[in-house]
N, C-alpha and C. Protein backbone atom coordinates (compact mmCIF):
# COMPACT_ATOMS: atom_id res chain seq x y z
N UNK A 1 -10.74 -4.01 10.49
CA UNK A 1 -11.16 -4.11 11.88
C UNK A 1 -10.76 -2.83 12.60
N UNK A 2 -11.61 -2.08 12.85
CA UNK A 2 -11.42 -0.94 13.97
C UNK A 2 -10.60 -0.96 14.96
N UNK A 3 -9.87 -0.30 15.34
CA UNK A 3 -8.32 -0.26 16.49
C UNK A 3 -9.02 1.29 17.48
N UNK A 4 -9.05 1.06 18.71
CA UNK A 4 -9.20 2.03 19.73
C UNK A 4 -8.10 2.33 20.04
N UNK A 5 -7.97 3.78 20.10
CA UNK A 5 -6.93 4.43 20.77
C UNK A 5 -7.21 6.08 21.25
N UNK A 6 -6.10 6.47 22.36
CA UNK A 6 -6.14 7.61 22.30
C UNK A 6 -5.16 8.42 21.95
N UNK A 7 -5.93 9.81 21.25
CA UNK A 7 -5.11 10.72 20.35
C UNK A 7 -5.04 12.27 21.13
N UNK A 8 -3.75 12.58 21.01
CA UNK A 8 -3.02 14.10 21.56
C UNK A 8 -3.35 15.00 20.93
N UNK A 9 -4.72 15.76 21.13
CA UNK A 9 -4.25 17.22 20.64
C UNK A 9 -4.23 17.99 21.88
N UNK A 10 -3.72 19.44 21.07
CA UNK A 10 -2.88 20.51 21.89
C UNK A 10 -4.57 20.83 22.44
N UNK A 11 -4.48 21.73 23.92
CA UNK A 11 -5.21 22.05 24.39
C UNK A 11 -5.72 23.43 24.54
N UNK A 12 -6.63 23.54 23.17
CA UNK A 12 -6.66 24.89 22.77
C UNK A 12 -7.13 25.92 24.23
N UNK A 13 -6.87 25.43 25.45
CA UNK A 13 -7.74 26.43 26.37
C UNK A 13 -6.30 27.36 26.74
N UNK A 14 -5.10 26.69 26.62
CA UNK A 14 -4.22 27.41 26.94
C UNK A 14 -4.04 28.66 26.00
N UNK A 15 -3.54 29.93 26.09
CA UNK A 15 -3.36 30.65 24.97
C UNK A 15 -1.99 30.73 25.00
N UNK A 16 -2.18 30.89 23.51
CA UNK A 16 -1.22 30.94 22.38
C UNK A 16 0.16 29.96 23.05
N UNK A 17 0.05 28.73 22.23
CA UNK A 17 0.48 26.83 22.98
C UNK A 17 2.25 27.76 22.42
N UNK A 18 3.17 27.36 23.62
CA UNK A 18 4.83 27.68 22.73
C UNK A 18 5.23 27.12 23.14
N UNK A 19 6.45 26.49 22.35
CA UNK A 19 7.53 26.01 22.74
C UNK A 19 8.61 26.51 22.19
N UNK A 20 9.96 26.54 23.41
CA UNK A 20 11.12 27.07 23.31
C UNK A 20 11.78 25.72 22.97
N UNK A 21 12.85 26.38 22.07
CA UNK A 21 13.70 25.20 21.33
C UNK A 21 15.09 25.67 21.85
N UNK A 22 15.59 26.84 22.26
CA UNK A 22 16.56 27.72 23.43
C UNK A 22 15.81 27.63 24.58
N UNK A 23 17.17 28.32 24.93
CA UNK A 23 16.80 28.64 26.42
C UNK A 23 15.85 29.72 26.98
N UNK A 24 14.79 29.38 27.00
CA UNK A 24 13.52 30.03 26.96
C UNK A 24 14.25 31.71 28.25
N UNK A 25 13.19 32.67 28.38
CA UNK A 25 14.04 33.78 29.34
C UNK A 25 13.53 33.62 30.42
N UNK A 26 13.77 34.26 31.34
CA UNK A 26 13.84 33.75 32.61
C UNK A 26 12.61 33.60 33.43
N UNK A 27 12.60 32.81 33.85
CA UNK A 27 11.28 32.24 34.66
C UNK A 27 10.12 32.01 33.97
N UNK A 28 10.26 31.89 32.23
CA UNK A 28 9.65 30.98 31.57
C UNK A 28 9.73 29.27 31.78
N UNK A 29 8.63 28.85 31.46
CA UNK A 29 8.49 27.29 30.93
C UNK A 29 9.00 27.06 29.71
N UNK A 30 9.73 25.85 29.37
CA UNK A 30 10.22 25.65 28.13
C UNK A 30 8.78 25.62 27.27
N UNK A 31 7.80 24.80 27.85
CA UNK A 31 6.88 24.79 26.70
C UNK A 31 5.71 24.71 27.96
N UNK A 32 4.32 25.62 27.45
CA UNK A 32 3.01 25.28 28.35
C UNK A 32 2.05 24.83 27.42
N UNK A 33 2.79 23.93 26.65
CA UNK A 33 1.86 23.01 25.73
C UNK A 33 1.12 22.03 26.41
N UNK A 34 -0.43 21.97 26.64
CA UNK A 34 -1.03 20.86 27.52
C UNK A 34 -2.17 19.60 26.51
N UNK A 35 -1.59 18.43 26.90
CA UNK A 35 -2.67 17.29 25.94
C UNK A 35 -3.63 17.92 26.28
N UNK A 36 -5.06 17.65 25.31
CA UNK A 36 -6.33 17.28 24.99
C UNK A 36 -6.39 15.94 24.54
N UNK A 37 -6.22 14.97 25.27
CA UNK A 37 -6.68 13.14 24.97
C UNK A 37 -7.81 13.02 25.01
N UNK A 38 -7.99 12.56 23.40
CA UNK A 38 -9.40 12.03 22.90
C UNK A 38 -9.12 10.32 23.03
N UNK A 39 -10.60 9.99 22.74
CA UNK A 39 -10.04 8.40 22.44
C UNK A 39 -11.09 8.22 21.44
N UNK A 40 -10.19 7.63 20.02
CA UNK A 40 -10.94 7.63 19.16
C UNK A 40 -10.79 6.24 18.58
N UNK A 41 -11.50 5.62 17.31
CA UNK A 41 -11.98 4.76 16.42
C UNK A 41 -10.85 4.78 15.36
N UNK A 42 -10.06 4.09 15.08
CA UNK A 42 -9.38 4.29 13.67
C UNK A 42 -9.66 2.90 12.87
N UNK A 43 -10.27 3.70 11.52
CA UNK A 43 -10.35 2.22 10.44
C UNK A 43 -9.63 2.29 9.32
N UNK A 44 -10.21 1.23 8.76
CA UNK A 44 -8.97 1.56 7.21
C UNK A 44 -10.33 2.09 6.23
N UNK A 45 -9.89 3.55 5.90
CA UNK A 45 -10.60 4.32 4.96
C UNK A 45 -10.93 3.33 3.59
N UNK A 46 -10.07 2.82 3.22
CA UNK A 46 -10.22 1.89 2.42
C UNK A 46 -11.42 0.77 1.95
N UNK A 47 -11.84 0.44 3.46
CA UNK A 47 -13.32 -0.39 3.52
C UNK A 47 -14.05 0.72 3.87
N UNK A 48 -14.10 2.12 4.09
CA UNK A 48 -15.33 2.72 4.39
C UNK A 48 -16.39 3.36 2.87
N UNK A 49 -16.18 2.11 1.92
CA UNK A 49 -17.50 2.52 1.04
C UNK A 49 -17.79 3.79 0.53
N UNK A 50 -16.73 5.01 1.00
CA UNK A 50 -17.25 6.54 0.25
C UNK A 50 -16.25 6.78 0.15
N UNK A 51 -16.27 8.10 -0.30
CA UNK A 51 -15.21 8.84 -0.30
C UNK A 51 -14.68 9.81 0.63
N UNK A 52 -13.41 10.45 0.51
CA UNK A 52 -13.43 11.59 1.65
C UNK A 52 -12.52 12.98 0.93
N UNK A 53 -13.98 13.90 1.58
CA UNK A 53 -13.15 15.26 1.08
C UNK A 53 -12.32 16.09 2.17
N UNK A 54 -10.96 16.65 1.43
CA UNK A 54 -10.23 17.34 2.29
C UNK A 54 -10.99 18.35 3.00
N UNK A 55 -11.72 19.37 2.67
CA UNK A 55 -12.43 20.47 3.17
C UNK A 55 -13.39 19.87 4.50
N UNK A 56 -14.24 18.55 4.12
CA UNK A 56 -15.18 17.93 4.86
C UNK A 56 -14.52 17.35 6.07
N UNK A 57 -13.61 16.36 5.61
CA UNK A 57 -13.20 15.28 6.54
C UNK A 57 -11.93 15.45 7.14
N UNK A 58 -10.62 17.00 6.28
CA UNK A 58 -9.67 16.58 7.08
C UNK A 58 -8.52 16.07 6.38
N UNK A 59 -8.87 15.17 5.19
CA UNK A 59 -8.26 14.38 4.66
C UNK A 59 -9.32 14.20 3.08
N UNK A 60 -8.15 13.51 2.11
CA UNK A 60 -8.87 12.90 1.28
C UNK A 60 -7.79 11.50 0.99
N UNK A 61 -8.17 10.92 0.13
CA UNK A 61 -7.76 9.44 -0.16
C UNK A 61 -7.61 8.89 -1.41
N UNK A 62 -6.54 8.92 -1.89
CA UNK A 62 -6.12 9.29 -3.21
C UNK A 62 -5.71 7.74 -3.59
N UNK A 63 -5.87 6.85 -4.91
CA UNK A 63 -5.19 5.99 -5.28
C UNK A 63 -4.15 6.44 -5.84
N UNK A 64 -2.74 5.51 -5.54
CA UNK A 64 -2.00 6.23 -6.27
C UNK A 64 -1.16 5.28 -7.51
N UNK A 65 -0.69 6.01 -8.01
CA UNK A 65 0.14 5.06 -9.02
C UNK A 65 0.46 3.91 -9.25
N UNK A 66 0.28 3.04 -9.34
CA UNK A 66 1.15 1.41 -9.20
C UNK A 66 2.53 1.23 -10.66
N UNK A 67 2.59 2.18 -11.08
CA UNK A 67 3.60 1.64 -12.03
C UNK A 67 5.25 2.29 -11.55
N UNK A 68 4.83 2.57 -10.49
CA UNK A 68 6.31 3.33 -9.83
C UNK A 68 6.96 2.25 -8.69
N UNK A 69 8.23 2.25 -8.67
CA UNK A 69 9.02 1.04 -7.68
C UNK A 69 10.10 1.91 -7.58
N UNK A 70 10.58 3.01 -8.03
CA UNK A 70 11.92 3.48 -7.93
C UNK A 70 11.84 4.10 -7.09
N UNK A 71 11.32 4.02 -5.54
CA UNK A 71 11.69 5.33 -4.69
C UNK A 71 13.19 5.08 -3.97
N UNK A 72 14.20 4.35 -4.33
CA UNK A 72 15.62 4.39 -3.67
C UNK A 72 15.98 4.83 -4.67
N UNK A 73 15.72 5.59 -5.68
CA UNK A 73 16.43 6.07 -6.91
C UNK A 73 15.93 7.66 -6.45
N UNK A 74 16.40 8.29 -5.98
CA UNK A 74 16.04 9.85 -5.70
C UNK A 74 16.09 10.16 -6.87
N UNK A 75 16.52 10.55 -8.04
CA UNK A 75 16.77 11.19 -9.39
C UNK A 75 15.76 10.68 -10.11
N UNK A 76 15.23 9.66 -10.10
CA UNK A 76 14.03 8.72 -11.09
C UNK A 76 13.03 9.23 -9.96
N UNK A 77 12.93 9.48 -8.59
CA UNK A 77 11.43 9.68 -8.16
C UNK A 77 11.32 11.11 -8.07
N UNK A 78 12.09 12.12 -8.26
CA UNK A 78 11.98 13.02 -8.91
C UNK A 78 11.80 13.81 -10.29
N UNK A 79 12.18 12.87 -11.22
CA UNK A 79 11.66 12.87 -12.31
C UNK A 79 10.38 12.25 -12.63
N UNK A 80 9.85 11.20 -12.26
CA UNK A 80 8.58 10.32 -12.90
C UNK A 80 7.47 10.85 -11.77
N UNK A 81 7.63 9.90 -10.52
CA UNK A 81 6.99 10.22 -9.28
C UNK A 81 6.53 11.03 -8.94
N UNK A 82 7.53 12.48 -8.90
CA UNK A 82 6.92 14.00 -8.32
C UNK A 82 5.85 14.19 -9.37
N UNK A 83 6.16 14.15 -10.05
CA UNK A 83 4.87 14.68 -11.15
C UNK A 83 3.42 14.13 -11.43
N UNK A 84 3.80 12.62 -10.76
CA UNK A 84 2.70 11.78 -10.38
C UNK A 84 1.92 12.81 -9.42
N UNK A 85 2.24 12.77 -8.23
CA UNK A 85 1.80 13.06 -7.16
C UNK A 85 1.69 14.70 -7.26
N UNK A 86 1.70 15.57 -7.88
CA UNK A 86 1.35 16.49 -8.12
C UNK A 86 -0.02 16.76 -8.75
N UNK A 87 0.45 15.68 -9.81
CA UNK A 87 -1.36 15.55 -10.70
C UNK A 87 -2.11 15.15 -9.51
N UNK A 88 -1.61 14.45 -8.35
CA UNK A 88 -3.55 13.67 -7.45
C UNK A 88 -3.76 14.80 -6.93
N UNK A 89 -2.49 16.27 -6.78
CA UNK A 89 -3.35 16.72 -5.73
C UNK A 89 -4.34 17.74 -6.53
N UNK A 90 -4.18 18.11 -7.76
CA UNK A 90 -5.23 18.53 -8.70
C UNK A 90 -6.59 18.38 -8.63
């Protein structure tokens, strides 16, 4: 089921968007980063019947593994796991 919402992007009209993480110099703005609120459609890619390419869409949508459960084992999801997920992005 489709969920409406609206989404923040940066507002490319400003140039070059910054933010200071210090104390910016004097009689700067910490940041003149300004929203662009869209309001968009979000579904679950999952029921949308195709596929999606990174280059095209942004994203792609990878099945992934089901024989993995060890991700509180850092040392086992670095050994088995990483290498999983290396091959999808192939």
């Amino acid at each position: 089921m489709p969920v409406r919402t609206t989404l923040n992007y940066v507002d490319r009209s400003v140039p070059d968007p910054t933010i200071y993480y210090v104390e910016p110099p004097l009689g700067v703005p910490v940041s003149n980063v300004r929203d662009d609120p869209h309001e968009v459609e979000i579904v679950d890619c999952r029921e949308a019947g195709r596929s999606f390419d990174l280059d095209a869409d942004g994203f792609s949508f990878v099945k992934l593994p089901e024989d993995f459960g060890g991700f509180d084992d850092d040392e086992l999801a670095r050994k088995q796991h990483y290498p999983q997920m290396m091959e999808i992005r192939r």
